[in-house]
Structure formats: structure tokens, C-alpha cells
N, C-alpha and C. Protein backbone atom coordinates (compact mmCIF):
# COMPACT_ATOMS: atom_id res chain seq x y z
N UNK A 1 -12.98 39.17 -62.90
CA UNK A 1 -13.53 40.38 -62.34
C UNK A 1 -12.91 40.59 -60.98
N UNK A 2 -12.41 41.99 -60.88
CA UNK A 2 -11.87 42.35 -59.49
C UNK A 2 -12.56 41.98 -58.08
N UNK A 3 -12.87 41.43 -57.52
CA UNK A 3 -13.34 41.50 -55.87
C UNK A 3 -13.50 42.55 -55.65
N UNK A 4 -12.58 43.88 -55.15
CA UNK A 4 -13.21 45.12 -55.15
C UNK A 4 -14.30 45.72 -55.62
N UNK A 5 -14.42 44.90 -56.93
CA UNK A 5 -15.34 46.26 -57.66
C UNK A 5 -16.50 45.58 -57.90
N UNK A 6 -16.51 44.04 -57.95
CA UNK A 6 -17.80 43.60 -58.26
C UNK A 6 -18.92 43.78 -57.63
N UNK A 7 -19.30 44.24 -56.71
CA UNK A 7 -20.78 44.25 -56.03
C UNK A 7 -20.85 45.69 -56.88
N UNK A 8 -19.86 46.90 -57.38
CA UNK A 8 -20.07 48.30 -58.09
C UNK A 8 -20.61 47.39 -59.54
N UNK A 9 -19.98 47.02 -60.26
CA UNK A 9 -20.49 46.11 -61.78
C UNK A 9 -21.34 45.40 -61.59
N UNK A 10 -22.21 44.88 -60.38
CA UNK A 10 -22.87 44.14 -60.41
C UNK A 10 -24.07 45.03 -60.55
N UNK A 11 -24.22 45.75 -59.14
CA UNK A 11 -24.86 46.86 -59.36
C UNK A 11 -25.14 47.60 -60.35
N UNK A 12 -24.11 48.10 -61.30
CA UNK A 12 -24.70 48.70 -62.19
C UNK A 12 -25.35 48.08 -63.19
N UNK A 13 -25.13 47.01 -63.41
CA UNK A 13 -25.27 45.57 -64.56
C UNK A 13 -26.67 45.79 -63.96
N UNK A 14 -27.52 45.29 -62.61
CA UNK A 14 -28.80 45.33 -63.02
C UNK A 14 -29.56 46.66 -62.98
N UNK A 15 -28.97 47.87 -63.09
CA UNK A 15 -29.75 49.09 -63.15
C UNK A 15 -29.52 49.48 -64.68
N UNK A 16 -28.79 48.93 -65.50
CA UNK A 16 -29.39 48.96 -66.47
C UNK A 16 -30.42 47.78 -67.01
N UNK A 17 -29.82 46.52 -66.74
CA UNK A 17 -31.12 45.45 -67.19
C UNK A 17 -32.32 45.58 -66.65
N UNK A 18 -32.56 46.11 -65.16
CA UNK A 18 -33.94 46.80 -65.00
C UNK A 18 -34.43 47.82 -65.98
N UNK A 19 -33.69 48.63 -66.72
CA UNK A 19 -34.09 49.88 -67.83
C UNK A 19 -34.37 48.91 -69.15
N UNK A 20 -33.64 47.91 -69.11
CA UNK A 20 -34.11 47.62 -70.50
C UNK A 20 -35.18 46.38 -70.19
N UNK A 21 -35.51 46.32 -69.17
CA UNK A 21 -36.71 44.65 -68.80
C UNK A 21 -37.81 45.73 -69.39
N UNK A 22 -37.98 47.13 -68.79
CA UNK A 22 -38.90 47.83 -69.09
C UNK A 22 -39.56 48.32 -70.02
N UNK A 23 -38.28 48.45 -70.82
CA UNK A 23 -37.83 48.96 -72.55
C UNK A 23 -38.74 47.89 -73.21
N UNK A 24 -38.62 46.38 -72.52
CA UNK A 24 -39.11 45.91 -73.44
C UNK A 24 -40.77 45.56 -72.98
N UNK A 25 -40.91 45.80 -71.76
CA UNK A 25 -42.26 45.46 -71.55
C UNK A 25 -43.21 46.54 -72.27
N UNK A 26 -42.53 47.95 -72.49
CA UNK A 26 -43.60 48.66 -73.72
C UNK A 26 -43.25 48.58 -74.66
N UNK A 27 -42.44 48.08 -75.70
CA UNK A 27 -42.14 48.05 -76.86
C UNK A 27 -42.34 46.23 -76.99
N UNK A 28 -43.11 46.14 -77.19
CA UNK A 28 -43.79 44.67 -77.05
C UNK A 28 -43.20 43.51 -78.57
N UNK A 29 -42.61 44.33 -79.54
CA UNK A 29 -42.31 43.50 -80.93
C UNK A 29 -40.43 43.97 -80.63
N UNK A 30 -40.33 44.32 -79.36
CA UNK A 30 -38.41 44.14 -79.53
C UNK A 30 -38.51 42.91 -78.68
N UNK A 31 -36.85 42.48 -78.93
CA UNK A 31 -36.57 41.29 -78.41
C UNK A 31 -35.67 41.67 -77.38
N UNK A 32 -34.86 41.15 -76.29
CA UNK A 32 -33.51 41.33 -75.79
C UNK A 32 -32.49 41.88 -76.48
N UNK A 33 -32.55 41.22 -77.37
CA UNK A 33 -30.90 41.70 -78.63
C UNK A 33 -31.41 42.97 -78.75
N UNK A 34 -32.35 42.89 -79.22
CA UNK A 34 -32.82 44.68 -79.55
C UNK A 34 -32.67 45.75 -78.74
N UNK A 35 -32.88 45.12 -77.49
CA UNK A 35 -32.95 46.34 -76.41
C UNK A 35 -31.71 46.69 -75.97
N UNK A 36 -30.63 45.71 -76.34
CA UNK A 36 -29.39 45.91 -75.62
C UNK A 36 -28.66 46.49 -76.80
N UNK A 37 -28.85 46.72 -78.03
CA UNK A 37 -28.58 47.11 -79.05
C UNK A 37 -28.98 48.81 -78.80
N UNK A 38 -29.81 48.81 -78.62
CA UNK A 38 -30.06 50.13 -78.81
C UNK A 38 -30.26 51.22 -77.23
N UNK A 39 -29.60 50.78 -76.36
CA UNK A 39 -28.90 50.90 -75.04
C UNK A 39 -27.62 51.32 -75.23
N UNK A 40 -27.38 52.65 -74.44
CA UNK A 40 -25.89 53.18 -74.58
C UNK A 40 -24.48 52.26 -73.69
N UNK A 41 -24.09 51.98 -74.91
CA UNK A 41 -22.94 50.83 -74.67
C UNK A 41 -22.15 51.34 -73.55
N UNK A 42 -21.68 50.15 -72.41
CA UNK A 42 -20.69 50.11 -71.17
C UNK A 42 -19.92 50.15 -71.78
N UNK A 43 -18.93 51.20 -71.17
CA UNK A 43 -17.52 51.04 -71.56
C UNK A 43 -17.20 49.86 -70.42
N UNK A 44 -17.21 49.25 -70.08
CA UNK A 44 -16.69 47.99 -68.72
C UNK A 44 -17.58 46.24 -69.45
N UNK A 45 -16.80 45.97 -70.40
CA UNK A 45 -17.44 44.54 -70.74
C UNK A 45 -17.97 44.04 -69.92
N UNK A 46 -17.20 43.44 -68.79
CA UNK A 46 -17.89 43.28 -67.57
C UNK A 46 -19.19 43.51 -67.31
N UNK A 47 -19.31 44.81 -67.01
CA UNK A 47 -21.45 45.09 -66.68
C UNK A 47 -21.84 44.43 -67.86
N UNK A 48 -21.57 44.96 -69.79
CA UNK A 48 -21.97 44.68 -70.60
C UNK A 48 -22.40 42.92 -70.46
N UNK A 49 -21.62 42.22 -70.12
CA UNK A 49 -21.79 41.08 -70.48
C UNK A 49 -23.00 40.17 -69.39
N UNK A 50 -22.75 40.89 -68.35
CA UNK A 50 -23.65 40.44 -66.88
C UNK A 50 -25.15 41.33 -67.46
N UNK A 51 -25.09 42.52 -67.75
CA UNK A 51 -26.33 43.16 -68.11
C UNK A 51 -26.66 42.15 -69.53
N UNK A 52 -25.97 41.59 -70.31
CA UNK A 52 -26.71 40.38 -71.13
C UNK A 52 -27.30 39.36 -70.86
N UNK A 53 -26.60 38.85 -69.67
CA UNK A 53 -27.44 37.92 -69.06
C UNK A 53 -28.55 38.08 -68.55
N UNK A 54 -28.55 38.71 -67.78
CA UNK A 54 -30.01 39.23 -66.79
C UNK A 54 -31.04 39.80 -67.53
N UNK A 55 -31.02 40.44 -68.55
CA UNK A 55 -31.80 40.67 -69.90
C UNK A 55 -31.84 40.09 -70.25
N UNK A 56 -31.70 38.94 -71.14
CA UNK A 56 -31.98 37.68 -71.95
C UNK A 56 -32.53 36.68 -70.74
N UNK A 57 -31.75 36.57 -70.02
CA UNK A 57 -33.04 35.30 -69.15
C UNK A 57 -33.69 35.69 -68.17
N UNK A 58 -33.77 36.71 -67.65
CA UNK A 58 -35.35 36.89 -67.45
C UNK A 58 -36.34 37.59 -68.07
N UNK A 59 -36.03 38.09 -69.23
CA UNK A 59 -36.76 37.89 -70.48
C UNK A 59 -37.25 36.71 -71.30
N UNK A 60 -36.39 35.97 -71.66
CA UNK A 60 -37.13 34.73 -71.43
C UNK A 60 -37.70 33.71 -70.56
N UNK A 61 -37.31 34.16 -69.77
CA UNK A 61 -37.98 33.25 -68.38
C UNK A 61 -39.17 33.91 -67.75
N UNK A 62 -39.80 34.77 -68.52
CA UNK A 62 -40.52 36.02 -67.82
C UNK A 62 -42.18 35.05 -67.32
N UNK A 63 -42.11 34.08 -68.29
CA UNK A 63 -43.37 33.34 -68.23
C UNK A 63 -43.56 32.46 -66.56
N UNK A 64 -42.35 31.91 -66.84
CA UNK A 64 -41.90 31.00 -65.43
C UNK A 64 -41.72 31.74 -64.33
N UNK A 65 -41.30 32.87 -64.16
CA UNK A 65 -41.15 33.88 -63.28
C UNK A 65 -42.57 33.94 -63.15
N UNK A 66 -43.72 34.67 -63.68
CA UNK A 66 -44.82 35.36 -63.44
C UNK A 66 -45.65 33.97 -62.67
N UNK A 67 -45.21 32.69 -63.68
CA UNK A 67 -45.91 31.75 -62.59
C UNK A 67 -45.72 31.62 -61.04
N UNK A 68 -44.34 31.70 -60.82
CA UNK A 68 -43.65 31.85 -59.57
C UNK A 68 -45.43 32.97 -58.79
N UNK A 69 -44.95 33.80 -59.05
CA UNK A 69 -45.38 35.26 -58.99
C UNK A 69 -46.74 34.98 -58.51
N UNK A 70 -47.87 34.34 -59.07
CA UNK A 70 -48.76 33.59 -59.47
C UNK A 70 -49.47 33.02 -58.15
N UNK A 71 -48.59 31.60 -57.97
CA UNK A 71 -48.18 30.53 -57.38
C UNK A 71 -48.33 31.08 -55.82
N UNK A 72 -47.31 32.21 -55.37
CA UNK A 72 -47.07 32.31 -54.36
C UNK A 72 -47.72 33.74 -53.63
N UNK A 73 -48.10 34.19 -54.64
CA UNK A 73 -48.57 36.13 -53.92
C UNK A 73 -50.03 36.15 -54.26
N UNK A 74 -50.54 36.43 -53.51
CA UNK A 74 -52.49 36.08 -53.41
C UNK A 74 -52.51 37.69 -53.97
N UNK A 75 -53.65 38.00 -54.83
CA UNK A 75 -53.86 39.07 -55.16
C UNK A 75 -53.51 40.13 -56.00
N UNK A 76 -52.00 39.49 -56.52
CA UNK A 76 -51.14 40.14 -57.26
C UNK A 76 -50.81 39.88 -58.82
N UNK A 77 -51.52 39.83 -59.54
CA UNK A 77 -51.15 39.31 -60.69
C UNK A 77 -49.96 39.81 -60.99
N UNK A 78 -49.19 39.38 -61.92
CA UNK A 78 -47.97 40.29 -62.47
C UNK A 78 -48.30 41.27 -63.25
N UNK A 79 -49.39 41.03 -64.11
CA UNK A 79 -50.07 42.21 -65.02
C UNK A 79 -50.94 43.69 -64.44
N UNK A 80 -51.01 43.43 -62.82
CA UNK A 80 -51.32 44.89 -62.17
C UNK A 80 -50.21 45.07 -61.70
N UNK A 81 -48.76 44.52 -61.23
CA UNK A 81 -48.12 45.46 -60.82
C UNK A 81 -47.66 46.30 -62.03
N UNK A 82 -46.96 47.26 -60.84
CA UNK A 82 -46.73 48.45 -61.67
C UNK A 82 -45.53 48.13 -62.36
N UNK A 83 -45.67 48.62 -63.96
CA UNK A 83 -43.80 47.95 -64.44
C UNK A 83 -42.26 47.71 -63.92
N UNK A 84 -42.41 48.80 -63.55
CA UNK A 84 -40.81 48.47 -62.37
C UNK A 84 -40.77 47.65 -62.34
N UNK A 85 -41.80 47.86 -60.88
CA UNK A 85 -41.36 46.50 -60.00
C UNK A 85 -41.67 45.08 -60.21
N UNK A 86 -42.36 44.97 -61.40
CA UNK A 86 -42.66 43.44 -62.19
C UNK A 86 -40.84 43.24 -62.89
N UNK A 87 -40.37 44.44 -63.42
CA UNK A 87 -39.18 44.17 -64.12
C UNK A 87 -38.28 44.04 -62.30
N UNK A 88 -38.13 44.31 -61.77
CA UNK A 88 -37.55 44.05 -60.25
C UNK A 88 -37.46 42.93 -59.97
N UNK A 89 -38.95 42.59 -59.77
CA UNK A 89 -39.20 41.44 -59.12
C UNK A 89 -38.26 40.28 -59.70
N UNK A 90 -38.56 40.00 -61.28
CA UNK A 90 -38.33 39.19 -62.48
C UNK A 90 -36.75 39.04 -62.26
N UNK A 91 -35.70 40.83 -62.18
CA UNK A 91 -35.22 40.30 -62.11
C UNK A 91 -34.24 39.49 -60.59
N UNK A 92 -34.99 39.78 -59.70
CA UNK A 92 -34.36 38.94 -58.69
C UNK A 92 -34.44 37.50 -58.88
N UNK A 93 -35.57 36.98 -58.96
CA UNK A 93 -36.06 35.70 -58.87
C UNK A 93 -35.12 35.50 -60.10
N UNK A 94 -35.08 35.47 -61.44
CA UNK A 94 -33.95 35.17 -62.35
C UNK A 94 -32.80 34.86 -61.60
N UNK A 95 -32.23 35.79 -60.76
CA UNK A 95 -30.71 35.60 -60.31
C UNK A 95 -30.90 34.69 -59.22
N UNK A 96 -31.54 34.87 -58.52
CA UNK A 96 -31.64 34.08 -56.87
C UNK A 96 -32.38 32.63 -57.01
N UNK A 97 -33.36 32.56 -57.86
CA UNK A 97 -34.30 31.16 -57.64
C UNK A 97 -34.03 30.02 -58.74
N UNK A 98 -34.36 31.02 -60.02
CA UNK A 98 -34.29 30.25 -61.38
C UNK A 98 -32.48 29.99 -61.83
N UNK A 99 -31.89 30.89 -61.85
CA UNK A 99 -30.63 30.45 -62.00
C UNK A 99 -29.52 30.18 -60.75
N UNK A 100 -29.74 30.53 -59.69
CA UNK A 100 -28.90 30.45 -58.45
C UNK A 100 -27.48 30.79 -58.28
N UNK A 101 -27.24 31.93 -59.48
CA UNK A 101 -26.30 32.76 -59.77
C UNK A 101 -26.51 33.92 -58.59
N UNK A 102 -26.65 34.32 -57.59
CA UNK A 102 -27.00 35.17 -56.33
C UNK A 102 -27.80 34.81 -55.26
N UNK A 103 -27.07 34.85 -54.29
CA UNK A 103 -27.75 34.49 -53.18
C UNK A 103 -28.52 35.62 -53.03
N UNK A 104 -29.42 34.75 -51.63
CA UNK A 104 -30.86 35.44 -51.87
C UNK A 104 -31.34 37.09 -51.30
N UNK A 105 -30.52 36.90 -50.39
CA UNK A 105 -30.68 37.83 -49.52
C UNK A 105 -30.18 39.23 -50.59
N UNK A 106 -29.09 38.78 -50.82
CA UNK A 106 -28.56 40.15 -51.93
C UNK A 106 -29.28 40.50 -53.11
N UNK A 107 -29.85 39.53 -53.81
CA UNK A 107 -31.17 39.38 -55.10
C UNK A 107 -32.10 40.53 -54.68
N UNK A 108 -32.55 40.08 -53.19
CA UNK A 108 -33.79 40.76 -52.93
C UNK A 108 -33.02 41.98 -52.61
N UNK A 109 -31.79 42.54 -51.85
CA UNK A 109 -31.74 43.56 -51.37
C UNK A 109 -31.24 44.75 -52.72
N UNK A 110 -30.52 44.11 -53.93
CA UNK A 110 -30.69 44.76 -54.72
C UNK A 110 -32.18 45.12 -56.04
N UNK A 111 -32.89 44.16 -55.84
CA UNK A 111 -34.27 44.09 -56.43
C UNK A 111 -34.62 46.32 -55.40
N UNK A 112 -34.72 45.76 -54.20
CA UNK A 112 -35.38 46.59 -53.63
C UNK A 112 -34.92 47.79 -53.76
N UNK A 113 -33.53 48.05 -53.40
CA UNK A 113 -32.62 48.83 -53.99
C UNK A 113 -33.53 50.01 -55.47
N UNK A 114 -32.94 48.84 -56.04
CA UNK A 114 -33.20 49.49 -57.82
C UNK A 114 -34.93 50.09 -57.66
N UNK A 115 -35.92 49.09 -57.07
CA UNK A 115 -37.36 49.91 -56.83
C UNK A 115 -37.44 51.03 -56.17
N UNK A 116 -36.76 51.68 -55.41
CA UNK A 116 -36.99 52.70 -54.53
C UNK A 116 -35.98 53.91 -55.41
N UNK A 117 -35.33 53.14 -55.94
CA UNK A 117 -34.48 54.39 -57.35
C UNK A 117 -35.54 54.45 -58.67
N UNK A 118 -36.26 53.56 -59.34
CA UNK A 118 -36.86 53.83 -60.48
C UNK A 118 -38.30 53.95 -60.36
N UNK A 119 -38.96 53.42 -58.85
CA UNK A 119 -40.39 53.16 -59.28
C UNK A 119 -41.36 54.13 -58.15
N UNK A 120 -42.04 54.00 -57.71
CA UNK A 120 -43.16 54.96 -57.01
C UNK A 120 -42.43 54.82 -55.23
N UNK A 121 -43.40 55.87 -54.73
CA UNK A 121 -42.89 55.97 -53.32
C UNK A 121 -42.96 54.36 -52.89
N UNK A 122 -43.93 53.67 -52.44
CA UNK A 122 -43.85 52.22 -52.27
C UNK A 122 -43.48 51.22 -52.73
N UNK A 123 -42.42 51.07 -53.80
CA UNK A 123 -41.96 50.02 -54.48
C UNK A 123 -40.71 49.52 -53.72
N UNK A 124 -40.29 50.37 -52.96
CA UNK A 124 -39.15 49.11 -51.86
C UNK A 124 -39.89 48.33 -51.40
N UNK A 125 -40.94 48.95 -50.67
CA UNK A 125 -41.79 47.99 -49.54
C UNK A 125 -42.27 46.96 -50.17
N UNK A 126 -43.38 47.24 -51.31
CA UNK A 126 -43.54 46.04 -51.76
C UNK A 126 -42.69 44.86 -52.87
N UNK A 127 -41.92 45.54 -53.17
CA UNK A 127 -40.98 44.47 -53.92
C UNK A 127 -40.18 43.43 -53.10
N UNK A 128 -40.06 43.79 -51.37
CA UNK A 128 -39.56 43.55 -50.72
C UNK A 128 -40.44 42.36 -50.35
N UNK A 129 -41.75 42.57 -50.38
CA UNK A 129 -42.81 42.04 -49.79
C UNK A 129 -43.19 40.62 -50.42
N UNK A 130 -43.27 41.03 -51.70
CA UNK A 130 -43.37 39.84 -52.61
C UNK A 130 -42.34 39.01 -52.72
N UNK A 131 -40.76 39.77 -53.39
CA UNK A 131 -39.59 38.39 -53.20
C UNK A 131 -39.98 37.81 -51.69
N UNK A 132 -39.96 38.47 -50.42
CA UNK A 132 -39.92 37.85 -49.12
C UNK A 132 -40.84 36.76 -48.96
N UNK A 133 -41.90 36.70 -49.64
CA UNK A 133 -43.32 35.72 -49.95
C UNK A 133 -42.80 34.58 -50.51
N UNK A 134 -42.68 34.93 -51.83
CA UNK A 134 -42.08 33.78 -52.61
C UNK A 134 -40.45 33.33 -52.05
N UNK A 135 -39.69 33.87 -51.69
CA UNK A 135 -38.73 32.69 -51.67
C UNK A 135 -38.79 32.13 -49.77
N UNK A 136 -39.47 32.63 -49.12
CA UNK A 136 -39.94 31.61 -47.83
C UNK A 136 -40.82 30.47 -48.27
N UNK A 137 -41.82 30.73 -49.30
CA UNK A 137 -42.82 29.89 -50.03
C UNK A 137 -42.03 28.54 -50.95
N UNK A 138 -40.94 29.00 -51.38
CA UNK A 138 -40.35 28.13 -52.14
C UNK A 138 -39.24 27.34 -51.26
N UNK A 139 -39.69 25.62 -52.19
CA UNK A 139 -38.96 25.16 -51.03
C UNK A 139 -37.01 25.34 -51.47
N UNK A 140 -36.42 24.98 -50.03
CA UNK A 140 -34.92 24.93 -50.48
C UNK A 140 -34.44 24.61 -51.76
N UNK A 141 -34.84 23.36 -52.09
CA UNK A 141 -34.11 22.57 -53.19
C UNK A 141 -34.51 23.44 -54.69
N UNK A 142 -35.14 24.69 -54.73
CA UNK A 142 -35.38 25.66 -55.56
C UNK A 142 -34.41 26.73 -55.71
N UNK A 143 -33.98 27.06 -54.11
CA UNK A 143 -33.27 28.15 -53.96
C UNK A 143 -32.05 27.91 -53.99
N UNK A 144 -31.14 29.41 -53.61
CA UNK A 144 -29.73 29.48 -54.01
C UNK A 144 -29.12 28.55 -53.20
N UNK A 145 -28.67 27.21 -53.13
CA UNK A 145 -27.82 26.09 -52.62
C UNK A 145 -26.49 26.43 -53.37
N UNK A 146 -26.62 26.08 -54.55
CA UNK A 146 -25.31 26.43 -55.90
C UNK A 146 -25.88 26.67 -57.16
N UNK A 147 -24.72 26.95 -57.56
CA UNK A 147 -24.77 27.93 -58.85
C UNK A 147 -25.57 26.76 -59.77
N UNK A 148 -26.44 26.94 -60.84
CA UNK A 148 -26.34 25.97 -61.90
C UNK A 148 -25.58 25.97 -62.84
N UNK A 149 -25.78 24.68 -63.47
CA UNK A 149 -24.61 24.85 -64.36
C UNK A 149 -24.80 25.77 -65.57
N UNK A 150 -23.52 26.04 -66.27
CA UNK A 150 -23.55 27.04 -67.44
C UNK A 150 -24.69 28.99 -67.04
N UNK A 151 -24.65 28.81 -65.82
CA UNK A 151 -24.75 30.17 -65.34
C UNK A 151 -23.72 30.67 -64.90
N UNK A 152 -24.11 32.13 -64.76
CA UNK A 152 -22.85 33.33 -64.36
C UNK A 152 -22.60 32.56 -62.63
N UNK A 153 -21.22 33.17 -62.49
CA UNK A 153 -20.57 32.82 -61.11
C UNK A 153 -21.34 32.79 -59.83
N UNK A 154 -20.97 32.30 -58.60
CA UNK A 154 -22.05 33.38 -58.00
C UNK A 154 -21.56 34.57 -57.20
N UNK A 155 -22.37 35.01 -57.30
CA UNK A 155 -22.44 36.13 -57.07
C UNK A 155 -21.97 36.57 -55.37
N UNK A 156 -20.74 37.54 -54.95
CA UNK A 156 -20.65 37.24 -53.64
C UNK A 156 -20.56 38.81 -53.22
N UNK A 157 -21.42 39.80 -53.49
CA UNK A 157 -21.21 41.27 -53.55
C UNK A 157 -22.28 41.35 -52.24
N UNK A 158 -22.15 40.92 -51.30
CA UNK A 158 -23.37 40.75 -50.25
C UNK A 158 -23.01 42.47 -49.84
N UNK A 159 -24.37 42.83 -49.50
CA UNK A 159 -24.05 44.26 -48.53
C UNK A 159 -23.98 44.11 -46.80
């Protein structure tokens, strides 16, 4: 992948896997495969293949995430926030905590990003609010140090 262009493919890679985290949080009997199936295909493999990732594991990781979620934000279940920004949240912590495929600062600044494009007037603020909770809450040896293994690169599209 070009240097130039990756923080643009990266970007777009999670504004669609935010559309389809959502896709699947109301269509409750699709899977990942499904949602990316029936999602208008990237012409740029590239996003395609990064928007597979980030859809499939924090879709499956959605459980471990919400514990995160849980764990660290008083008051907030994952089941009252509003969808977005549960699909936001999910997927930062996916890239930044659980896989350490993105550092953190960029996780959260594109999490927030994508909330203030898809979700209600206050979903920067608080999406901002919550990653900022949880990953001060979590200790280092959780967070982005290095990549794990058999995850995507990391990620160096900092703004």
C-alpha cells in the first residue's frame, strides 16, 4: 500500500465497516460475510480487504469489546448507546487495544471522526469521551506497544 494514500484507504476502509457494524447490529441473523457481501464492492482491494478485517473482528470481538466498555465507563451500558457510536466505539478499541494494529491516538481520532459524520449532534464528544476513559483506564501492556501477531500492519496514517 502506497504511503501517500493510506491514511485516504484507511479512512475509507472504516467508514464503510462502521456502515456495515451497523448493518449488522439490526439485522441480527446476518453474519460479517453477509454484510460485506451485500455492500457495494471497492473498486481498491486495498479498503476491501482492511474493511474485512475491521468487520469480522470486531464483530466477533463485539462481546470482549462491550466488556471493555463495561469494565471501564460507569453508566454506560453498550446496549443504551446509541448504534453508531457503539459500532465507533467497537471499532476503535478493535484496532487500537484488542489488536494493536493502530495507534491510539489515531483509533480514537478516527472513531470520532466517523461519529460526528454518521451519528447525532453529540457523538464526537462522547465517543471521544468513552475511548479517552477506557484506554487511560487500561493498563499499557493492553495497549498499542506493537502490532500482534497475524494482524494487519500498523497502522501509521496519524493526522
Amino acid at each position: 500500500m502506497s504511503r501517500s494514500f493510506l491514511p485516504q484507504k484507511r479512512h475509507r476502509a472504516r467508514e464503510v465497516a462502521l456502515q456495515l457494524l451497523y448493518s449488522l447490529e439490526l439485522r441480527k441473523n446476518q453474519t460479517s460475510d453477509d454484510a460485506l457481501e451485500y455492500f457495494p464492492p471497492e473498486d481498491d482491494p486495498e479498503i476491501r480487504e482492511y474493511t474485512r478485517f475491521l468487520v469480522t473482528g470486531a464483530w466477533e470481538r463485539r462481546e470482549e469489546i462491550d466488556d471493555l466498555i463495561r469494565r471501564h465507563v460507569t453508566g454506560w451500558r453498550p446496549e443504551r448507546m446509541v448504534t453508531v457510536d457503539r459500532a465507533a466505539v467497537r471499532l476503535a478499541l478493535f484496532e487500537c487495544v484488542l489488536t494493536k494494529s493502530t495507534p491510539v491516538a489515531v483509533a480514537i481520532s478516527e472513531a470520532v471522526e466517523l461519529a460526528k459524520t454518521f451519528g447525532t449532534e453529540d457523538s464526537g464528544k462522547f465517543v471521544n469521551g468513552v475511548l479517552g476513559r477506557i484506554v487511560r483506564e487500561t493498563p499499557q501492556a493492553e495497549q498499542n506497544e506493537e502490532p500482534s501477531r497475524g494482524t494487519e500492519p500498523s497502522d501509521t496514517d496519524r493526522r
